[in-house]
N, C-alpha and C. Protein backbone atom coordinates (compact mmCIF):
# COMPACT_ATOMS: atom_id res chain seq x y z
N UNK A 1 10.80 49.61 -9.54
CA UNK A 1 11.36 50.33 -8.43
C UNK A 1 11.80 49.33 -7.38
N UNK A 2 12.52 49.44 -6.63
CA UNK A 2 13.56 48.99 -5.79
C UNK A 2 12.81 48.77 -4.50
N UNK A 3 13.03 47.75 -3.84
CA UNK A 3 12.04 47.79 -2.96
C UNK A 3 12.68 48.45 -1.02
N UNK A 4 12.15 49.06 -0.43
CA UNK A 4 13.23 49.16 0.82
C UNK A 4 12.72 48.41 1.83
N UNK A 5 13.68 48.38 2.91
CA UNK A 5 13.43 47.35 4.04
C UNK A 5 13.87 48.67 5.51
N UNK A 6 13.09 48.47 6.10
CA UNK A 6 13.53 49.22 7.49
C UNK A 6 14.57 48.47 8.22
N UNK A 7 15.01 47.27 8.38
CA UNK A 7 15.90 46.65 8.70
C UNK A 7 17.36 46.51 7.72
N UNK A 8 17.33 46.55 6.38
CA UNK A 8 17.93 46.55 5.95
C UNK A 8 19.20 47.97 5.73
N UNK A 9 20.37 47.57 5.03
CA UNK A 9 21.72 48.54 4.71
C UNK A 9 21.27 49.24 3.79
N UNK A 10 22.17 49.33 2.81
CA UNK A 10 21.72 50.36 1.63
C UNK A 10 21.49 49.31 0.76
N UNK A 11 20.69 49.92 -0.15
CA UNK A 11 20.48 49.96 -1.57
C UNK A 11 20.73 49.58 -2.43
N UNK A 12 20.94 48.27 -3.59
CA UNK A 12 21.15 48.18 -4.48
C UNK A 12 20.61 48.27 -5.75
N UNK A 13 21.25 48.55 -7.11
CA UNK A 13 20.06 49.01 -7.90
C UNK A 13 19.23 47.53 -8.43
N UNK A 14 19.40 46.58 -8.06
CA UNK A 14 19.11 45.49 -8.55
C UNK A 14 17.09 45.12 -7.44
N UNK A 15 17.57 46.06 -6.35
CA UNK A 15 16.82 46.19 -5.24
C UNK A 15 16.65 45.00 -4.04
N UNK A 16 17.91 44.06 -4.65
CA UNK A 16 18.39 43.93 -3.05
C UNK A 16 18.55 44.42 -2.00
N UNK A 17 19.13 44.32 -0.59
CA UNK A 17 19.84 45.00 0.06
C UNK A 17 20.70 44.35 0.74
N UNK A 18 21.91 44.61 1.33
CA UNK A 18 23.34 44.27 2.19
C UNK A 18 23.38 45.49 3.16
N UNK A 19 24.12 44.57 3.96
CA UNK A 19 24.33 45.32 5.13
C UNK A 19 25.42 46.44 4.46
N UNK A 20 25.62 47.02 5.62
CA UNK A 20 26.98 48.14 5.36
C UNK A 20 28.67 47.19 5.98
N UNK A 21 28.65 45.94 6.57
CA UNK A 21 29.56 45.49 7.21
C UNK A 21 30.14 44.68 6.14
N UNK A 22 28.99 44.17 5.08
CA UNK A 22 29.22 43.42 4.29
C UNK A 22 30.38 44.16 3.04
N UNK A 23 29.41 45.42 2.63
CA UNK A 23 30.29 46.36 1.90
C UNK A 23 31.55 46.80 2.49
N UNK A 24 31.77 47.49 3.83
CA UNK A 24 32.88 47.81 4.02
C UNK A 24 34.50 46.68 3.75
N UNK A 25 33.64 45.23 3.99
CA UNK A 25 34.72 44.27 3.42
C UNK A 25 35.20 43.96 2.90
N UNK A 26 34.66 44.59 1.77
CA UNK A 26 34.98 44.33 -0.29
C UNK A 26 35.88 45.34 -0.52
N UNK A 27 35.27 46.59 0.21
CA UNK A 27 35.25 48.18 -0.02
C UNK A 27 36.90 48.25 0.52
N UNK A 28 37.93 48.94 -0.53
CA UNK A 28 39.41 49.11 -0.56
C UNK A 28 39.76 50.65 0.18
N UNK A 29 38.42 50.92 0.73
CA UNK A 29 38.41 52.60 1.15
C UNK A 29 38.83 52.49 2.33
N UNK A 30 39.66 53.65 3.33
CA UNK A 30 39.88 53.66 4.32
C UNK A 30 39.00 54.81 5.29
N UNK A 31 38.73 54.64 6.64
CA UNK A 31 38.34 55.88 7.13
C UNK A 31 39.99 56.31 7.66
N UNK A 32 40.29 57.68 7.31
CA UNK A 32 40.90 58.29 8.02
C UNK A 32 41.13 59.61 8.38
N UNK A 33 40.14 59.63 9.20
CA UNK A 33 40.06 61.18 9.44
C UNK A 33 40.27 61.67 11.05
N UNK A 34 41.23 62.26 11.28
CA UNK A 34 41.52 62.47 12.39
C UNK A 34 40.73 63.70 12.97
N UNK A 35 41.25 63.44 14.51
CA UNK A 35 40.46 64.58 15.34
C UNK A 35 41.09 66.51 14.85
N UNK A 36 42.04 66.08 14.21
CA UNK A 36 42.69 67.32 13.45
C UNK A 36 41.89 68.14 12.30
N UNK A 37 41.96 66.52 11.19
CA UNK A 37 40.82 67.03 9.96
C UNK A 37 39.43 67.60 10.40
N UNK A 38 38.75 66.94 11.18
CA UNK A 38 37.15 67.46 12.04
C UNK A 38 37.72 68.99 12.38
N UNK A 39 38.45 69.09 13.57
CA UNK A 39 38.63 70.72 13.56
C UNK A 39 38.81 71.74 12.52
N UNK A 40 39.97 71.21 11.73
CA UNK A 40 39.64 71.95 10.70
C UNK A 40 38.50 72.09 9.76
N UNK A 41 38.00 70.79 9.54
CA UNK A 41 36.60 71.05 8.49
C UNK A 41 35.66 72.55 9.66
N UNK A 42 35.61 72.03 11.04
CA UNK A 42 34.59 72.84 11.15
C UNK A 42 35.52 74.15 11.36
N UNK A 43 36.31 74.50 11.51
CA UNK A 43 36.66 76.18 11.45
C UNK A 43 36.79 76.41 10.05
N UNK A 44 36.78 75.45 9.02
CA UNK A 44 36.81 76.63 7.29
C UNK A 44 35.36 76.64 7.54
N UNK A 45 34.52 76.07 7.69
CA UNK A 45 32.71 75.98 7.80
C UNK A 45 32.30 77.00 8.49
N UNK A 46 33.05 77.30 9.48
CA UNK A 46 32.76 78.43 10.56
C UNK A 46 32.79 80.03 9.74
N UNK A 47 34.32 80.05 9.46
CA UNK A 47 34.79 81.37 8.51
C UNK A 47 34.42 81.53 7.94
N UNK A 48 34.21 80.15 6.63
CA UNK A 48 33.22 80.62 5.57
C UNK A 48 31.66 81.14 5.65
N UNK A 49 31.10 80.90 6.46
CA UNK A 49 29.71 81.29 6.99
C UNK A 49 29.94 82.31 7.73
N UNK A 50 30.88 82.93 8.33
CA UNK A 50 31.13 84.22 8.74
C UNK A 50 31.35 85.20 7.96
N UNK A 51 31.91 84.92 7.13
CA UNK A 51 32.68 85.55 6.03
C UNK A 51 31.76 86.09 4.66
N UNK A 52 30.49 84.87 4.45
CA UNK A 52 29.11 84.89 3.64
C UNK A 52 28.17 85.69 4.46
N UNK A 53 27.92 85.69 5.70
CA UNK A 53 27.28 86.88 6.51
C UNK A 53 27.33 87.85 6.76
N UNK A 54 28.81 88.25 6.49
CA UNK A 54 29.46 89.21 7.12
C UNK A 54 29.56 90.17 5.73
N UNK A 55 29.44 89.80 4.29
CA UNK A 55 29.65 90.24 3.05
C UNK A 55 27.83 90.75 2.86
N UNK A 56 27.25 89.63 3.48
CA UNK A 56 25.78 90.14 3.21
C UNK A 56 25.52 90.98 3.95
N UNK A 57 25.77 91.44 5.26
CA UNK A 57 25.64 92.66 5.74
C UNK A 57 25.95 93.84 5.01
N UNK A 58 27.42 93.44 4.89
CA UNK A 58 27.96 94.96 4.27
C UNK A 58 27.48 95.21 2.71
N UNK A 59 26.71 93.76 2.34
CA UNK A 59 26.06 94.67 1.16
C UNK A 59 24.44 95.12 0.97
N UNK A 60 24.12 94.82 2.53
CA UNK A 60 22.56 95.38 2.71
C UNK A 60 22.86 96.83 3.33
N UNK A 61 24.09 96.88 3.85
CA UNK A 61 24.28 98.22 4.59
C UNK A 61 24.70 99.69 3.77
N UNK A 62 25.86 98.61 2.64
CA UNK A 62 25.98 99.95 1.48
C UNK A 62 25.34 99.73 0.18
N UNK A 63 24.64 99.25 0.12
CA UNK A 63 24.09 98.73 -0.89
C UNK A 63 25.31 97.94 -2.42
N UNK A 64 25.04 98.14 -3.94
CA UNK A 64 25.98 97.38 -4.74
C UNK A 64 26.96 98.33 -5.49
N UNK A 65 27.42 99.35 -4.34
CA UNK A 65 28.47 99.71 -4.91
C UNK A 65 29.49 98.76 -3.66
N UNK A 66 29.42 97.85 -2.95
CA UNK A 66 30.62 97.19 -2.76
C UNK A 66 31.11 96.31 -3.39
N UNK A 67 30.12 95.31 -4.34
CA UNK A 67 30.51 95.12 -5.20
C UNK A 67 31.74 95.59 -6.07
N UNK A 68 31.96 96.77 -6.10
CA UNK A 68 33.17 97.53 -6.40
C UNK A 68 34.38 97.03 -6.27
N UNK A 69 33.89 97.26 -4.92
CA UNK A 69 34.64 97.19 -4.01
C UNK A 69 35.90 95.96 -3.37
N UNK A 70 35.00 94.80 -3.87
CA UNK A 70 35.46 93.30 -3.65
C UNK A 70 36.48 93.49 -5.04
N UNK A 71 36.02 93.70 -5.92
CA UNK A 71 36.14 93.38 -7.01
C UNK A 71 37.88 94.13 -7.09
N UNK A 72 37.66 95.62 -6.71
CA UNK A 72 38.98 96.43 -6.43
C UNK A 72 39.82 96.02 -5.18
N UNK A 73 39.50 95.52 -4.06
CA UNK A 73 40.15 94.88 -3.13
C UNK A 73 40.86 93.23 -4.32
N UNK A 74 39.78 92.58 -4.58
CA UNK A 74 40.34 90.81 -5.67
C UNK A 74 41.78 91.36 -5.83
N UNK A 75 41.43 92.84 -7.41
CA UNK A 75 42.31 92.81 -8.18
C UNK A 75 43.89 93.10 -7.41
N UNK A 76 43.54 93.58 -6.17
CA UNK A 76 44.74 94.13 -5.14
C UNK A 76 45.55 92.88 -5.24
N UNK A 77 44.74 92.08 -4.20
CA UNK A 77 45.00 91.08 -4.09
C UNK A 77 45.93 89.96 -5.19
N UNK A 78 45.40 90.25 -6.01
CA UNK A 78 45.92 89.40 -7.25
C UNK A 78 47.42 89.62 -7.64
N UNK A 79 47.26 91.05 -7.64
CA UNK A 79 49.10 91.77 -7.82
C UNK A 79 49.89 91.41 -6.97
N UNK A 80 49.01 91.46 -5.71
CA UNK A 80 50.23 91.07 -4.21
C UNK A 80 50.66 89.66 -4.53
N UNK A 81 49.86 88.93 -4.71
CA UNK A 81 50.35 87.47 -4.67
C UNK A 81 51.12 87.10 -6.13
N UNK A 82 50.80 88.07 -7.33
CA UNK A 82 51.95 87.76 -8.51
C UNK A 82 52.88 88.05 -7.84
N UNK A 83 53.11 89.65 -7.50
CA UNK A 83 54.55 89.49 -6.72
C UNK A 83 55.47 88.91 -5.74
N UNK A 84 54.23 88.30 -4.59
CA UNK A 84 55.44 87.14 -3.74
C UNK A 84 55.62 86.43 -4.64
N UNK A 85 54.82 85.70 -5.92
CA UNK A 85 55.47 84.35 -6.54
C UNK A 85 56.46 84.97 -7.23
N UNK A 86 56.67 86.22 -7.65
CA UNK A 86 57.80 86.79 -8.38
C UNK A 86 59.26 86.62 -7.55
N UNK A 87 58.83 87.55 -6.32
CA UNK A 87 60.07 86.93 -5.27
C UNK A 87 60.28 85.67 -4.90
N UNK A 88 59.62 85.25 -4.85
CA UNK A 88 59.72 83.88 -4.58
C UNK A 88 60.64 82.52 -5.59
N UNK A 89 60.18 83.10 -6.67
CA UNK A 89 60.92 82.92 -7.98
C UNK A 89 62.67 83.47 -8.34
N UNK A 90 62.62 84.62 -7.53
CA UNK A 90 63.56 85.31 -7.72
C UNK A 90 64.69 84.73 -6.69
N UNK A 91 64.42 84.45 -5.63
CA UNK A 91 64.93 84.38 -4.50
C UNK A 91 64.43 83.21 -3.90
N UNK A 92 64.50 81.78 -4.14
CA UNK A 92 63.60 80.40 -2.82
C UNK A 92 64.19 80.50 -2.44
N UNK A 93 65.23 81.20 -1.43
CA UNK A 93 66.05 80.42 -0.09
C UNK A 93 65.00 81.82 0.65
N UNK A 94 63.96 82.11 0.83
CA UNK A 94 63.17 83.10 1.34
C UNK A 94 62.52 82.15 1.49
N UNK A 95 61.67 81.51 3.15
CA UNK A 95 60.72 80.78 2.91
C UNK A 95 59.40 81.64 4.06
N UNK A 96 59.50 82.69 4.39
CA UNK A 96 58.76 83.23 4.65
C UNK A 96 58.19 84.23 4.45
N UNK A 97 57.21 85.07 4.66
CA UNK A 97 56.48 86.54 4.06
C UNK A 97 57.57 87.23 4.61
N UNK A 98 57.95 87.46 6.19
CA UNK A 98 58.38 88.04 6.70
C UNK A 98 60.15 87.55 6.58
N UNK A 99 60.37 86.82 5.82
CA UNK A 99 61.83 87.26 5.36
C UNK A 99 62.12 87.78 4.00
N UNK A 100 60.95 87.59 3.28
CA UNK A 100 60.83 89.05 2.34
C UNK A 100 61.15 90.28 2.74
N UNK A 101 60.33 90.48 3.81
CA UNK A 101 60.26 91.73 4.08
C UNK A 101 61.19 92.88 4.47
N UNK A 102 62.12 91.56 5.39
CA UNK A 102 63.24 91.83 6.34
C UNK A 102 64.41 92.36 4.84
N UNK A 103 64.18 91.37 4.40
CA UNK A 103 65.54 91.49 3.07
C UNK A 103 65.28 92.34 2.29
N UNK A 104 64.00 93.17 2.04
CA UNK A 104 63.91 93.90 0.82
C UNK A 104 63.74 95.26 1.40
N UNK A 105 63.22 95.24 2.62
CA UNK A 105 62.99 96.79 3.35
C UNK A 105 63.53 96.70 4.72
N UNK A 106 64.05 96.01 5.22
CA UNK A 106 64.77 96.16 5.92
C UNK A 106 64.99 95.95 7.64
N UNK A 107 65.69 95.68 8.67
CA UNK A 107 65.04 95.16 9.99
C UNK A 107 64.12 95.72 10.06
N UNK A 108 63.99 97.28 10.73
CA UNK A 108 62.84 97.58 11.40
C UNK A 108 61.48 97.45 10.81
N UNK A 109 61.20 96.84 9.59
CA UNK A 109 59.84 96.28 9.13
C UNK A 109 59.32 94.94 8.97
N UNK A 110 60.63 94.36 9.18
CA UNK A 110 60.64 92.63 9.46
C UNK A 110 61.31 92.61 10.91
């Protein structure tokens, strides 16, 4: 077993240790993560944990017939989005939902 040091970097399996300044010098990796990427990581982290809470409620509240329910909402879901890729296919000079909409049903719904 490898021995550790409280002063020391990480770990090697040999049970040396190096600093982390030493590695980052060898190391061809970049940090680049902007103050953009951080916001976003934490709002999908946010939603998704809203979204996992918010499903566990509604299935302590109706019990597992929502299950159903997801399952019949998915398959909705699934058709809607074959069909934009259908239009989408049909028609790319459409680059938005809402110029679908406009073009196929008409101003007053786009």
């Amino acid at each position: 077993m490898a021995d550790t040091n409280v002063n020391g970097g990480t770990q090697q399996a040999t049970g040396k240790l190096k600093s982390v300044e030493s590695l980052d010098q060898t190391n061809e990796m970049e940090r680049g993560l902007s103050n953009r990427h951080v916001q976003f990581i934490a709002i999908g982290g946010t939603i998704g944990t809203g979204l996992f809470l918010g499903s566990g409620k509604s299935i302590s509240l109706t019990g597992p017939s929502i299950i159903f329910v997801y399952i019949l909402v998915g398959v909705i879901m699934l058709f809607l989005m074959r069909a934009i890729g259908e239009m989408m296919y049909r028609d790319p000079s459409q680059h938005t939902f809402i110029n679908f909409i406009t073009r196929y049903l008409g101003n007053g719904w786009g």
